[in-house]
C-alpha atoms as a PDB file:
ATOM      1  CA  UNK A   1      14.027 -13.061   6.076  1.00  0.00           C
ATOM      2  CA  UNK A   2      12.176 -14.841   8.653  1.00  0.00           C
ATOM      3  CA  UNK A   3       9.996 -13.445  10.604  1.00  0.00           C
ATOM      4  CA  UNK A   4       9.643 -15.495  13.645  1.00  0.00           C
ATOM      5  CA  UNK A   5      13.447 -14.647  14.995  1.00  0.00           C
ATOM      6  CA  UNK A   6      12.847 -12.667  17.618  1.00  0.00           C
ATOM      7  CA  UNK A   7      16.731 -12.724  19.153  1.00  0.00           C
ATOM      8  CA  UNK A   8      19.986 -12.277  17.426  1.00  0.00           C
ATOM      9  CA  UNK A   9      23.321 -13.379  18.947  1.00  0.00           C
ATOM     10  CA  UNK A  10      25.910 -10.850  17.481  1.00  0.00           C
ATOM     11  CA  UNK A  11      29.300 -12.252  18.914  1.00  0.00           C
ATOM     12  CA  UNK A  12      31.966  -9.358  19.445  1.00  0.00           C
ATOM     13  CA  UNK A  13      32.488  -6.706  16.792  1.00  0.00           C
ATOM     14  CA  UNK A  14      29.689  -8.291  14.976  1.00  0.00           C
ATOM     15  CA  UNK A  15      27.517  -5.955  12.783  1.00  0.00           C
ATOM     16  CA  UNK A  16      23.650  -6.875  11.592  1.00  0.00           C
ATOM     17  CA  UNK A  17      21.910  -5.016   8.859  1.00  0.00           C
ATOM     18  CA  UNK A  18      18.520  -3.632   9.095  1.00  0.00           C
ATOM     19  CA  UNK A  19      16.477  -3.711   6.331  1.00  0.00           C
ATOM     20  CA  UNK A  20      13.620  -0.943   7.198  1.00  0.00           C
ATOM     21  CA  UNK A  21      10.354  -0.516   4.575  1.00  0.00           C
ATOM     22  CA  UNK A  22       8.929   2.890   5.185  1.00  0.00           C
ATOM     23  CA  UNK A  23       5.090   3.716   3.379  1.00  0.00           C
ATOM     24  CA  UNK A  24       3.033   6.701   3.683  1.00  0.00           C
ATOM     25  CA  UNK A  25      -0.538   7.787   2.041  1.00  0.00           C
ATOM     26  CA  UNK A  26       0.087  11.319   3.531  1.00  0.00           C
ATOM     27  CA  UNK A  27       3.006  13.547   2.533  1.00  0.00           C
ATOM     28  CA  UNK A  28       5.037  14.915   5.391  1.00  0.00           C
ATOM     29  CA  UNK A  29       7.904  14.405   7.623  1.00  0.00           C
ATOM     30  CA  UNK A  30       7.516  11.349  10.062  1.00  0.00           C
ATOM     31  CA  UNK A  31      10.033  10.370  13.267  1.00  0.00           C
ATOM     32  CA  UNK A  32      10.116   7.181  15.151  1.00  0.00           C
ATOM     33  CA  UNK A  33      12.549   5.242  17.657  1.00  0.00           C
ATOM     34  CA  UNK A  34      12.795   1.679  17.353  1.00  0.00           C
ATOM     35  CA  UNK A  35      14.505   0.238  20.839  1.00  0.00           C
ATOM     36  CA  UNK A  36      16.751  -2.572  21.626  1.00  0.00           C
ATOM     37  CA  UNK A  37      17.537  -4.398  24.651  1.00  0.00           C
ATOM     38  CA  UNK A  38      20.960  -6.387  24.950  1.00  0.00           C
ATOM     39  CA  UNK A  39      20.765  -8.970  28.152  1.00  0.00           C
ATOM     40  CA  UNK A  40      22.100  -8.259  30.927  1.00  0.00           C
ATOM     41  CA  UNK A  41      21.654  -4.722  30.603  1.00  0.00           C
ATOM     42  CA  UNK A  42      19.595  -2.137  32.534  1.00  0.00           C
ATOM     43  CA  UNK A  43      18.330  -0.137  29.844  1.00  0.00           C
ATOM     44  CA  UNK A  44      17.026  -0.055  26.250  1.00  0.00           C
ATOM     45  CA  UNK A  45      18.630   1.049  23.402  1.00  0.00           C
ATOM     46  CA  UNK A  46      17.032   3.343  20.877  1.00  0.00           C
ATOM     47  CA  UNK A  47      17.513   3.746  16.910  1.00  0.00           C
ATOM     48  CA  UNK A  48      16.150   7.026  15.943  1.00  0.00           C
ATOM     49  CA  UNK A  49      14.529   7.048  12.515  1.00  0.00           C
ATOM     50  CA  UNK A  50      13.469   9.832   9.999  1.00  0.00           C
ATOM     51  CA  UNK A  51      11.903  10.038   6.500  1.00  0.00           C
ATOM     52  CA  UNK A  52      10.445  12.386   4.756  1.00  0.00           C
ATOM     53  CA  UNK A  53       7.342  11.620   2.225  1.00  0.00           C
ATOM     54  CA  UNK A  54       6.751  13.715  -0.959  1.00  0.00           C
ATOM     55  CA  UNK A  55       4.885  13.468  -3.665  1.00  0.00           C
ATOM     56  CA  UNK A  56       6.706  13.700  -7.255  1.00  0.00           C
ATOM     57  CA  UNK A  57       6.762  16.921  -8.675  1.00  0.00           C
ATOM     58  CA  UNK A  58       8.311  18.627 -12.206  1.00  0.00           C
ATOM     59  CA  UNK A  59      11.317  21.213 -11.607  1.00  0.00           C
ATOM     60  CA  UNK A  60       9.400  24.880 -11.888  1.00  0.00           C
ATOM     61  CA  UNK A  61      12.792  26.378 -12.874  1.00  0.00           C
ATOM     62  CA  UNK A  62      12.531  27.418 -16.466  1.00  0.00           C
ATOM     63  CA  UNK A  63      16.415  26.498 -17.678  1.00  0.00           C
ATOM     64  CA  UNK A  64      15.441  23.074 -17.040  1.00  0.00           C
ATOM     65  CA  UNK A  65      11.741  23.162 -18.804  1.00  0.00           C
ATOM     66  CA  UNK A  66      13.025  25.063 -21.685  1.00  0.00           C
ATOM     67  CA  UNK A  67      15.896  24.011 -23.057  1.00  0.00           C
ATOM     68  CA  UNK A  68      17.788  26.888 -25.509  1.00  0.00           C
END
């Protein structure tokens, strides 16, 4: 991907994927909007995104640790 587009042309009923890396050092929950302008219009357009950041843990329930 290059990283000096800074404009897409999407012609009608045209779809572009997003690609979006999320990293964290803290667990927790994290929000943020990403907005978009199309020209010609008045007003942005915003993406809300949400992830969630946990570290790995083992399954506490004992059917699943101990095996019969």
């Amino acid at each position: 991907m290059n990283n000096s587009i800074t404009r897409w042309i999407l012609q009608p009923k045209e779809t572009k994927k997003l690609f979006i890396k999320f990293f964290s050092k803290n667990i927790g929950a994290y929000d943020q909007v990403l907005q978009f302008e199309i020209v010609g219009a008045y007003r942005p357009f915003n993406l809300n995104l949400n992830a969630i950041c946990e570290f790995p843990t083992i399954n506490s329930n004992y059917k699943n640790l101990f095996m019969a």
